[in-house]
Protein backbone atom coordinates (compact mmCIF):
# COMPACT_ATOMS: atom_id res chain seq x y z
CA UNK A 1 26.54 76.14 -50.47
CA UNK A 2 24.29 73.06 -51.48
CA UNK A 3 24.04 72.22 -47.76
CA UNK A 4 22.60 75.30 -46.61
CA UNK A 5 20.07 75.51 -50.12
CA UNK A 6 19.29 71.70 -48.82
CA UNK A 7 18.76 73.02 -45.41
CA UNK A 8 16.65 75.45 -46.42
CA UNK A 9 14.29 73.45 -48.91
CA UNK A 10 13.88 70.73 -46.22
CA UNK A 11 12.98 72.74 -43.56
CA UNK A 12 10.30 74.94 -45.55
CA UNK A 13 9.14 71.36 -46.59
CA UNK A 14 8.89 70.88 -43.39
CA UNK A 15 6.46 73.67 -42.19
CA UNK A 16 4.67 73.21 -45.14
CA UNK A 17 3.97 69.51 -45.32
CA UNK A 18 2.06 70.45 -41.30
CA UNK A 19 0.08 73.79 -42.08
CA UNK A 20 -3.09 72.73 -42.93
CA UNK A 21 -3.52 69.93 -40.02
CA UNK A 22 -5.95 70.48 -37.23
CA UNK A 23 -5.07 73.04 -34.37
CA UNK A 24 -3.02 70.64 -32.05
CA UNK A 25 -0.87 69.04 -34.90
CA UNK A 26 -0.03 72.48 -36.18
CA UNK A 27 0.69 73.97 -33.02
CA UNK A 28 2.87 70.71 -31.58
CA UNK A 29 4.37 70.88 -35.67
CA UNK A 30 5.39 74.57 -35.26
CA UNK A 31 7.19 74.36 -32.26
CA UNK A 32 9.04 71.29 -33.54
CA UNK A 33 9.87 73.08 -36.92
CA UNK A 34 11.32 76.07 -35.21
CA UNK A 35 13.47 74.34 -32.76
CA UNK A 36 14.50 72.43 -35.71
CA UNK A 37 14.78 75.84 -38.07
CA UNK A 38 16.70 77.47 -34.95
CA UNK A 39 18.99 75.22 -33.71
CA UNK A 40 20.11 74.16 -37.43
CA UNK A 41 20.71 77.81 -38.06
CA UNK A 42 22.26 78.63 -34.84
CA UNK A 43 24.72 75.63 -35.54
CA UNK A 44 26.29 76.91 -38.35
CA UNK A 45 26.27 80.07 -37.55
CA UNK A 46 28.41 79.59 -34.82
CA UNK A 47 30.48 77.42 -36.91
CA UNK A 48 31.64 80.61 -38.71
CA UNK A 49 32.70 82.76 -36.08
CA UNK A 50 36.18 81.71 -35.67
CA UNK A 51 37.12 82.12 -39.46
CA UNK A 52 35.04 85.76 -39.20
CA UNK A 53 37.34 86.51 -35.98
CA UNK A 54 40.63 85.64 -37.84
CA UNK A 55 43.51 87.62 -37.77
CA UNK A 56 45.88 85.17 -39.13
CA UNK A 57 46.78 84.56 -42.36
CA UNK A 58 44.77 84.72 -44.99
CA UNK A 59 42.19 86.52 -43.23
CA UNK A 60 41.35 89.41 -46.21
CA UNK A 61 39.74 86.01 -47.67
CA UNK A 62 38.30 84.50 -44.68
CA UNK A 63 36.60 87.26 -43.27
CA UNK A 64 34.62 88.97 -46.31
CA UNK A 65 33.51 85.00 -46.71
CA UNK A 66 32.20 84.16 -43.32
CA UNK A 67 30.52 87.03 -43.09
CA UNK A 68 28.72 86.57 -46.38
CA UNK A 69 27.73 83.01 -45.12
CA UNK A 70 26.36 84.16 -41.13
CA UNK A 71 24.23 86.68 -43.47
CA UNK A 72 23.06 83.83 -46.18
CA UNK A 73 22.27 81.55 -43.41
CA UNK A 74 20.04 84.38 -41.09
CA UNK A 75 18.07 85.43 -44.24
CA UNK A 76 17.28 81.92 -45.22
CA UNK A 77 16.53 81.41 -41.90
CA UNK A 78 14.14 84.22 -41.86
CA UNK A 79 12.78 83.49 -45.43
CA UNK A 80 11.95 80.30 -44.16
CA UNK A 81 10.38 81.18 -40.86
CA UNK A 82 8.32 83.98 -42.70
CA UNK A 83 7.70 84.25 -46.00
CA UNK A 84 7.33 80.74 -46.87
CA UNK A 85 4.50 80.50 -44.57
CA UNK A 86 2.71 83.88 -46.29
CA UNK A 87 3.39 82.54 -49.82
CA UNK A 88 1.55 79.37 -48.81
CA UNK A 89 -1.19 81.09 -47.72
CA UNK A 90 -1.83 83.38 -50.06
CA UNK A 91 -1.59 80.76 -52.86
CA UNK A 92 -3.51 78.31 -50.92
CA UNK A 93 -6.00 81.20 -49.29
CA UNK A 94 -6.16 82.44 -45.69
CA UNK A 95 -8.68 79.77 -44.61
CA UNK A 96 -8.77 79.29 -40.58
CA UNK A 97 -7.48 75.85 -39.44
CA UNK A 98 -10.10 73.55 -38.14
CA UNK A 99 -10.16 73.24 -34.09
């Protein structure tokens, strides 16, 4: 659980640390941020499939676990992608980035 709330603090970081650079920075900064955001997510998501698929023992544990982790890890994902980026801007105001 402290790797994913790590994941998630350095990757808002992240977004934040390149949101008030000029046009191209942002832009090149985005795209960067949400391959990073994505394929970080994506990882270890599909790192929990197999114990969400199990039918083995100790599977009433597994399962109800897994799933609770795929669904942490797609909200913070979205949280991150999102509402981080509103937050900022409303505390920092909705000022248009220089070209």
């Amino acid at each position: 659980m402290k790797h994913i709330n790590a994941r998630i603090f350095s990757d808002g970081l992240y977004f934040v640390q390149y949101i008030d650079r000029p046009a191209g920075d942002a832009e090149l900064a985005a795209m960067i941020g949400l391959r990073l955001v994505l394929m970080t997510a994506l990882v270890a998501s599909l790192g929990f499939v197999p114990m969400m698929l199990n039918t083995g023992t100790d599977a009433e544990v597994q399962r109800p676990l897994a799933t609770v982790l795929i669904s942490g890890i797609i909200s913070s994902t979205l949280l991150t992608l999102l509402v981080l980026l509103v937050l900022y801007r409303i505390a920092h105001g909705w000022t248009t980035l220089p070209a």
